[in-house]
PDB file of N, CA and C in Angstrom:
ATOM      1  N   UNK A   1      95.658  98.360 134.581  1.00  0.00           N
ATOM      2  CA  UNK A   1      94.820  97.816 135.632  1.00  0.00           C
ATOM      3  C   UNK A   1      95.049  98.660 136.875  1.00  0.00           C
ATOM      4  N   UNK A   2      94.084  99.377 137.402  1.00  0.00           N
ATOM      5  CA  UNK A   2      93.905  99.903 138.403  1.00  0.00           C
ATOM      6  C   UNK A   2      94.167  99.050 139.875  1.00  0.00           C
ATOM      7  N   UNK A   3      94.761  99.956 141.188  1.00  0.00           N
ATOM      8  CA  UNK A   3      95.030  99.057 142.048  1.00  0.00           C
ATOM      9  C   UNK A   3      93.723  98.295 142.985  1.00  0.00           C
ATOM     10  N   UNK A   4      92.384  98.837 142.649  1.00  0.00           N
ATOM     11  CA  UNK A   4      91.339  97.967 142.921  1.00  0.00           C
ATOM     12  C   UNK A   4      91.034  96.656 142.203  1.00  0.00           C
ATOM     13  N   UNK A   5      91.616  96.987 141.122  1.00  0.00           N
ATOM     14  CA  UNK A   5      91.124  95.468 140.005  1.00  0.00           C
ATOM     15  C   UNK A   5      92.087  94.787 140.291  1.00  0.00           C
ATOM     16  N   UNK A   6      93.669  95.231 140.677  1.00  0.00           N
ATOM     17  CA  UNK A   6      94.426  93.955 141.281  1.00  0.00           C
ATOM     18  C   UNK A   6      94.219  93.548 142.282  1.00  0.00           C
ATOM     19  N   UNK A   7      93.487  93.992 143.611  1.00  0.00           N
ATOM     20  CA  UNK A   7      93.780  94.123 144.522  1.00  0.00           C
ATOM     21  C   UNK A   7      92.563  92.445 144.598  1.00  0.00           C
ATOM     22  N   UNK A   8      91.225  93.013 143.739  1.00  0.00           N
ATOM     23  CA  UNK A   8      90.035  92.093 143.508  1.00  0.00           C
ATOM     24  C   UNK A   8      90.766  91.039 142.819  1.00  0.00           C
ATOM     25  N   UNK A   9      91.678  91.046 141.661  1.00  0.00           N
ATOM     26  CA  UNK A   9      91.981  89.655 141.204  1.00  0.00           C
ATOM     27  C   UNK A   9      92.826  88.799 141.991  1.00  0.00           C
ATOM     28  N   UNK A  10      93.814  89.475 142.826  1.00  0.00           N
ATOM     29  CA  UNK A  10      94.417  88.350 143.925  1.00  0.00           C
ATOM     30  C   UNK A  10      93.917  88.246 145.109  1.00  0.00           C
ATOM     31  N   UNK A  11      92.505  88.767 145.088  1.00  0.00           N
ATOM     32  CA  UNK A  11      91.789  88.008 146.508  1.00  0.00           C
ATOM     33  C   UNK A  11      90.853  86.983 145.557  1.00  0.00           C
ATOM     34  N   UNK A  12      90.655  87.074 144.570  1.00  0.00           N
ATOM     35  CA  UNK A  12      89.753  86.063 144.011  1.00  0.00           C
ATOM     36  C   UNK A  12      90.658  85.381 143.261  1.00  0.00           C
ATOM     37  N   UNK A  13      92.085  85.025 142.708  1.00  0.00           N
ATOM     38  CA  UNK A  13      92.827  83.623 142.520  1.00  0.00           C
ATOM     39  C   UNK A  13      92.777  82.768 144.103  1.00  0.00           C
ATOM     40  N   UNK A  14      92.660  83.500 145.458  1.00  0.00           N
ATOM     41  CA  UNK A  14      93.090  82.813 146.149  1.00  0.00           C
ATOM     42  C   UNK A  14      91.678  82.107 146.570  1.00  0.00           C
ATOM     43  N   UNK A  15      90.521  82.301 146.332  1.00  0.00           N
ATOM     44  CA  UNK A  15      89.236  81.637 145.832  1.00  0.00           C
ATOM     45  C   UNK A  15      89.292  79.905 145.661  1.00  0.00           C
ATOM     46  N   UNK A  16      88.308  79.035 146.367  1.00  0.00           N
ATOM     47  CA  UNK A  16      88.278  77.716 145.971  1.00  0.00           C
ATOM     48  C   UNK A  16      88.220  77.523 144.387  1.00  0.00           C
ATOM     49  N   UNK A  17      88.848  76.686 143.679  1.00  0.00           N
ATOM     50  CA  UNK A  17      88.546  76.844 142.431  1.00  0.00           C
ATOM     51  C   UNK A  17      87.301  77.245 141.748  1.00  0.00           C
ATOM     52  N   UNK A  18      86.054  75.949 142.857  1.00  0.00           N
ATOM     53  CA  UNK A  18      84.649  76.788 142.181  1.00  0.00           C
ATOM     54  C   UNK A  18      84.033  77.648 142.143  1.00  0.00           C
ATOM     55  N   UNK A  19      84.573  77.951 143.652  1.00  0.00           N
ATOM     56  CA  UNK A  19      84.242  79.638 143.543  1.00  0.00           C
ATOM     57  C   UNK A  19      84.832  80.718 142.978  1.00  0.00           C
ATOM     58  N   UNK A  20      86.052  80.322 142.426  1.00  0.00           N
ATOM     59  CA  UNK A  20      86.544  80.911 141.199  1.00  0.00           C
ATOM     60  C   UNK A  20      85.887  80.934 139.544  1.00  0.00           C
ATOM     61  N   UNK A  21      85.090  79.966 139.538  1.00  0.00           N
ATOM     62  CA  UNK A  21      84.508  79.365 138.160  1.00  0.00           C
ATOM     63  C   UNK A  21      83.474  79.945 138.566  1.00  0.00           C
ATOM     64  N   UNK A  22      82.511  79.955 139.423  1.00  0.00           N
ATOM     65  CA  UNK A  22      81.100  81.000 139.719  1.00  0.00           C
ATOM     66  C   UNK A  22      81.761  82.100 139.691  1.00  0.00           C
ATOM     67  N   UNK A  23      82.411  82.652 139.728  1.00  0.00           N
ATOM     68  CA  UNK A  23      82.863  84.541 140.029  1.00  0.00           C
ATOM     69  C   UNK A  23      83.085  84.489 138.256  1.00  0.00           C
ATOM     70  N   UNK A  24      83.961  83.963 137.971  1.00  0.00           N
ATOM     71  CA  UNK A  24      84.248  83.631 136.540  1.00  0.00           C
ATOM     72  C   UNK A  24      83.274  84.011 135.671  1.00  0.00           C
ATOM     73  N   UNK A  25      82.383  82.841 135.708  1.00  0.00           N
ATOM     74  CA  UNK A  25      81.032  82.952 135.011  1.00  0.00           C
ATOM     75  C   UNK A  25      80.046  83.985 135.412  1.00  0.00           C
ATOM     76  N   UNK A  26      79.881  84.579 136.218  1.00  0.00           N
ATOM     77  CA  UNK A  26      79.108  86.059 136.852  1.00  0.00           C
ATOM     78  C   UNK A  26      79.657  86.801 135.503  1.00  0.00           C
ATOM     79  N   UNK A  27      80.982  87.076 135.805  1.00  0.00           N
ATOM     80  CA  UNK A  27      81.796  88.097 135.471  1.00  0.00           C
ATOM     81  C   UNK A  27      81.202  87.835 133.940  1.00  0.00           C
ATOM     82  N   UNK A  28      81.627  87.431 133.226  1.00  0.00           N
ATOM     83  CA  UNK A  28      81.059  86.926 131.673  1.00  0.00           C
ATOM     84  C   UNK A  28      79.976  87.223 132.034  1.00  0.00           C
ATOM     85  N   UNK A  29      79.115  86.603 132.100  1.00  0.00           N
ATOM     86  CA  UNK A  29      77.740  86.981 131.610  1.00  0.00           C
ATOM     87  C   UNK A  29      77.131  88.731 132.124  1.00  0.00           C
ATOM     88  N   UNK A  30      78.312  88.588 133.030  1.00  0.00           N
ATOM     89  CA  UNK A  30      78.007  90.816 133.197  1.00  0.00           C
ATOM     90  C   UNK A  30      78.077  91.455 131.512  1.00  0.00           C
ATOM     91  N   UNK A  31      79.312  90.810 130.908  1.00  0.00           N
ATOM     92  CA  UNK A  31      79.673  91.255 129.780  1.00  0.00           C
ATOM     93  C   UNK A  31      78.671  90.843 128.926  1.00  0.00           C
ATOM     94  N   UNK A  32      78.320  89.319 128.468  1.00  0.00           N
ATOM     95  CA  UNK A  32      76.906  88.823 127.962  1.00  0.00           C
ATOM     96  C   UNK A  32      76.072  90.077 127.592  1.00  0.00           C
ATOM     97  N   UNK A  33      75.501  90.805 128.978  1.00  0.00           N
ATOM     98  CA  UNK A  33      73.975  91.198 128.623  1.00  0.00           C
ATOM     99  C   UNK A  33      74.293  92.436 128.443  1.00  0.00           C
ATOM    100  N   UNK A  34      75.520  93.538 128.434  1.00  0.00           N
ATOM    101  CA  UNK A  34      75.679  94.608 127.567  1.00  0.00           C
ATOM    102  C   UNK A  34      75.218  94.783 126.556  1.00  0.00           C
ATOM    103  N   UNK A  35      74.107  95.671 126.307  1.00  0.00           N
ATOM    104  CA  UNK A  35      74.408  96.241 124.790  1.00  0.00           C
ATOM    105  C   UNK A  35      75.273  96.464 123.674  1.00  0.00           C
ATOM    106  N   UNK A  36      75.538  96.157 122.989  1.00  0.00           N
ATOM    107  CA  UNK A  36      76.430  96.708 121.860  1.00  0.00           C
ATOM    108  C   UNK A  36      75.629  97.254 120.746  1.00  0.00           C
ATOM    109  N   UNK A  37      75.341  98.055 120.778  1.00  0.00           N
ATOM    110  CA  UNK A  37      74.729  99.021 119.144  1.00  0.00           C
ATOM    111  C   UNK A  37      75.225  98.646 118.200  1.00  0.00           C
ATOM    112  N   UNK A  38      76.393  98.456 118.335  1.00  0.00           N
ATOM    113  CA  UNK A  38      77.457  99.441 117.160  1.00  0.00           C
ATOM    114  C   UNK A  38      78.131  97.767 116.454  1.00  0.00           C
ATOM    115  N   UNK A  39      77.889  96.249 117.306  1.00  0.00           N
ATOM    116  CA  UNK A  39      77.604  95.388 116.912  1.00  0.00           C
ATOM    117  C   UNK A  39      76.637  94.809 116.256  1.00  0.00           C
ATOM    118  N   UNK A  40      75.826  95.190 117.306  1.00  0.00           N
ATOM    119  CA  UNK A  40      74.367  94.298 117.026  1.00  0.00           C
ATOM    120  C   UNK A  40      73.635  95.284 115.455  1.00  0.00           C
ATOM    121  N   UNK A  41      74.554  96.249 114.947  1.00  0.00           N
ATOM    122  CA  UNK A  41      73.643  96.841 114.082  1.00  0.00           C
ATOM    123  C   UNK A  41      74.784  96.802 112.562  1.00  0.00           C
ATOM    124  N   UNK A  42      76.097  96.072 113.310  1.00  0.00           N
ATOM    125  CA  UNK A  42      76.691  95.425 111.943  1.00  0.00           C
ATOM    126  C   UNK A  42      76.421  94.500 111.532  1.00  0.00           C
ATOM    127  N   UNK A  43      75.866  93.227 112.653  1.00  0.00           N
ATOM    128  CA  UNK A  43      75.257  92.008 112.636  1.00  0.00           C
ATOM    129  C   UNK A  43      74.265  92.256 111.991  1.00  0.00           C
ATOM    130  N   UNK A  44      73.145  93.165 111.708  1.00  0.00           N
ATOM    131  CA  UNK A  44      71.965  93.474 110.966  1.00  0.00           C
ATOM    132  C   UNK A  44      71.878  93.754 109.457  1.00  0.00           C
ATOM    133  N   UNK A  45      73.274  94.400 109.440  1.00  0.00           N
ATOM    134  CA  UNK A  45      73.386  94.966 108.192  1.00  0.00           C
ATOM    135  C   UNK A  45      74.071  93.454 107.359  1.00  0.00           C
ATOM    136  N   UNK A  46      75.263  92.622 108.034  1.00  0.00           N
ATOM    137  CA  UNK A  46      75.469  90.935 107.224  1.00  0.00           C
ATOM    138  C   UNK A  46      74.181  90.470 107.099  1.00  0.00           C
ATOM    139  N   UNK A  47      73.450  90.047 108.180  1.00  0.00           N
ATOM    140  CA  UNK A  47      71.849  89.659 107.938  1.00  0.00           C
ATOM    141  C   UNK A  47      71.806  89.906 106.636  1.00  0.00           C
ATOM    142  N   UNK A  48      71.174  91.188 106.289  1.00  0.00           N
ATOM    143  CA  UNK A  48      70.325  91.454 105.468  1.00  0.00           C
ATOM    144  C   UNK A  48      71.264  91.662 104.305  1.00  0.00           C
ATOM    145  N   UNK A  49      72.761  91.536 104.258  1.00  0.00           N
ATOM    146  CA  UNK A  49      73.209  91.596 103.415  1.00  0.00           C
ATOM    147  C   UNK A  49      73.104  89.913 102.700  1.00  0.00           C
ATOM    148  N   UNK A  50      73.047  89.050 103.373  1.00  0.00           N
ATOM    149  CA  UNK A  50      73.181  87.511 102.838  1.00  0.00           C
ATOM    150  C   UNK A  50      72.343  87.460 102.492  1.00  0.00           C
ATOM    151  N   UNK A  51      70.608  87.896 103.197  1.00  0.00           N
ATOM    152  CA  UNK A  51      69.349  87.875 103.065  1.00  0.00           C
ATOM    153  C   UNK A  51      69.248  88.060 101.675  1.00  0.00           C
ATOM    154  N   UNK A  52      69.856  89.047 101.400  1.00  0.00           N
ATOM    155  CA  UNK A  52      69.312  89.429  99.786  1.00  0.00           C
ATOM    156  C   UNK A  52      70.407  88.544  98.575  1.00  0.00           C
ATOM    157  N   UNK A  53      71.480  88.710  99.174  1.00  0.00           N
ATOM    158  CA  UNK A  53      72.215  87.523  98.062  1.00  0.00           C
ATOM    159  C   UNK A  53      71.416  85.918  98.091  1.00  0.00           C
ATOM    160  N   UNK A  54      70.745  85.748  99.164  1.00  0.00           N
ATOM    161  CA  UNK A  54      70.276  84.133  98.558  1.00  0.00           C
ATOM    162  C   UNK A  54      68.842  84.749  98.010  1.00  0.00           C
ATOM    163  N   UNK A  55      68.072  85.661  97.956  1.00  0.00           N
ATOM    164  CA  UNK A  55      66.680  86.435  97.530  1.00  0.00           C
ATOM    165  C   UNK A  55      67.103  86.326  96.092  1.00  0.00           C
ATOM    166  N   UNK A  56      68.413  87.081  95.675  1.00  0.00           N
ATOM    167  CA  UNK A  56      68.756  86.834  93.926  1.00  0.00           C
ATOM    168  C   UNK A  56      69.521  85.986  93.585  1.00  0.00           C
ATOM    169  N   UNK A  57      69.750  84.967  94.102  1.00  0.00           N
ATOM    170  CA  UNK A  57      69.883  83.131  93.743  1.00  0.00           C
ATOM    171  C   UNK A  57      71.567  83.535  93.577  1.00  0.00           C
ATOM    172  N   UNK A  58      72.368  84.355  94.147  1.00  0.00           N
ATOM    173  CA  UNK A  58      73.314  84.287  94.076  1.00  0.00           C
ATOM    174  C   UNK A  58      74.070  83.498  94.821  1.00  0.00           C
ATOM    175  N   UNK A  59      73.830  83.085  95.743  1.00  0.00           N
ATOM    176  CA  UNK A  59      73.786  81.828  97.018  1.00  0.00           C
ATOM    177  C   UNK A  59      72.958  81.098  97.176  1.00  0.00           C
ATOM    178  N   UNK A  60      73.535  80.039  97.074  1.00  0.00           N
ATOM    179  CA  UNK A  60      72.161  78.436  97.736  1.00  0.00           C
ATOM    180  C   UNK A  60      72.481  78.701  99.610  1.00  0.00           C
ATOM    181  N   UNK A  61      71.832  77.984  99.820  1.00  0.00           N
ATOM    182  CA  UNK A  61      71.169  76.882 101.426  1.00  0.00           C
ATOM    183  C   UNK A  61      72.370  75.924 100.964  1.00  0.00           C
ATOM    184  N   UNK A  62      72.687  75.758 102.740  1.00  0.00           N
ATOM    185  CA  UNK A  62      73.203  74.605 102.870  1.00  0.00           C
ATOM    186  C   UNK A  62      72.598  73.918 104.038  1.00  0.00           C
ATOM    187  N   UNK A  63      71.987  72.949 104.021  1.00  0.00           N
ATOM    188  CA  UNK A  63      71.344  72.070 105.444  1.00  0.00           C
ATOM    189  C   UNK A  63      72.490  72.025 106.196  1.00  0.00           C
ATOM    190  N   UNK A  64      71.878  71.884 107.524  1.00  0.00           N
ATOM    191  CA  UNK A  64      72.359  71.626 108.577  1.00  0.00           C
ATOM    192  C   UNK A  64      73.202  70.719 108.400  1.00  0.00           C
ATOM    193  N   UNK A  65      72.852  69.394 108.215  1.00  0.00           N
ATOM    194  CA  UNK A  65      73.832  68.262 107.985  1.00  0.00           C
ATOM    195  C   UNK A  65      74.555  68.589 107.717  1.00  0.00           C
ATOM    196  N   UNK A  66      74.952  68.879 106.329  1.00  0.00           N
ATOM    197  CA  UNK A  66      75.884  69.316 105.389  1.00  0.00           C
ATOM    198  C   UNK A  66      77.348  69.942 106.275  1.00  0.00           C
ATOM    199  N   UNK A  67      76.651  71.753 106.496  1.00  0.00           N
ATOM    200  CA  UNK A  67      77.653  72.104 106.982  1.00  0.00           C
ATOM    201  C   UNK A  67      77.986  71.200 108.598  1.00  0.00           C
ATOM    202  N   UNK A  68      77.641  70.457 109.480  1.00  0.00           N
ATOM    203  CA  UNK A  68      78.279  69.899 110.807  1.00  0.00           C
ATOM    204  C   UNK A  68      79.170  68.967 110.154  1.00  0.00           C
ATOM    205  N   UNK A  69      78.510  68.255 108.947  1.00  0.00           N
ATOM    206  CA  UNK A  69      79.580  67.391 108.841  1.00  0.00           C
ATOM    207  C   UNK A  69      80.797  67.659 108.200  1.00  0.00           C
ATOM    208  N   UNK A  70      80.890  68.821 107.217  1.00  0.00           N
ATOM    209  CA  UNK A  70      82.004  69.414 107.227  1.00  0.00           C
ATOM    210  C   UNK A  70      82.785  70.236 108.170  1.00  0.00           C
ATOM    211  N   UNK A  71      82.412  70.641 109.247  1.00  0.00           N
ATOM    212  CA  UNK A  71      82.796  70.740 110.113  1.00  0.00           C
ATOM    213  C   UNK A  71      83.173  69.960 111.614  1.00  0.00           C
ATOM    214  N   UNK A  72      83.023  68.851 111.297  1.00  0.00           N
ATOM    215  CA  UNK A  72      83.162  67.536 111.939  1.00  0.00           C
ATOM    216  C   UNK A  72      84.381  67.702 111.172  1.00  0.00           C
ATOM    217  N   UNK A  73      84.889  67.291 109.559  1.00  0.00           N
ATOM    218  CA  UNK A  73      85.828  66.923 109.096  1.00  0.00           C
ATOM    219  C   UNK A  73      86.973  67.612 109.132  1.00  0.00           C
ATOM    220  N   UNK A  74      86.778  69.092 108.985  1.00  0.00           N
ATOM    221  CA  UNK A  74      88.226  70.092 109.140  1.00  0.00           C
ATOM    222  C   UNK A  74      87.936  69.642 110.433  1.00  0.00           C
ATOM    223  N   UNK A  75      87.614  69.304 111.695  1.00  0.00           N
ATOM    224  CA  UNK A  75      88.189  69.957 113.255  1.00  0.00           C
ATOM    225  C   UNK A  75      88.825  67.921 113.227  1.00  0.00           C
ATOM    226  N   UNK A  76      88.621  67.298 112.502  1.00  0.00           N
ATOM    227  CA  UNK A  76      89.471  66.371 112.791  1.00  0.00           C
ATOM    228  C   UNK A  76      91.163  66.146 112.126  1.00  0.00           C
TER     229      UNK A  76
END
């Protein structure tokens, strides 16, 4: 960490909390709307990799229901 990025993070801990939580959330969503290629084009390639395993019935569908409520059950 460079001495500008410390210098910015301990003038902004000393920030009202919410205006810590708005700087917070800025900050994220800076990161949010980046591009990633090199994601968004591995994400394409699972796509279309599942795409075609349920195309040759090697995988079913599972409704919505289904999977929340199993996932209701492991997070309890």
């Amino acid at each position: 960490m460079n001495d500008q990025v410390k210098e910015l993070a301990e003038r902004s801990l000393a920030l009202p909390a919410d205006d810590r939580a708005t700087l917070a959330e800025l900050l994220l969503a800076s990161l949010a709307s980046e591009p990633k290629p090199a994601v968004d084009a591995a994400w394409d390639d699972e796509i279309a990799r599942r795409l075609a395993a349920y195309d040759r019935g090697e995988v079913q569908a599972i409704d919505a229901a289904t999977v929340f409520a199993r996932a209701t059950a492991i997070a309890r």
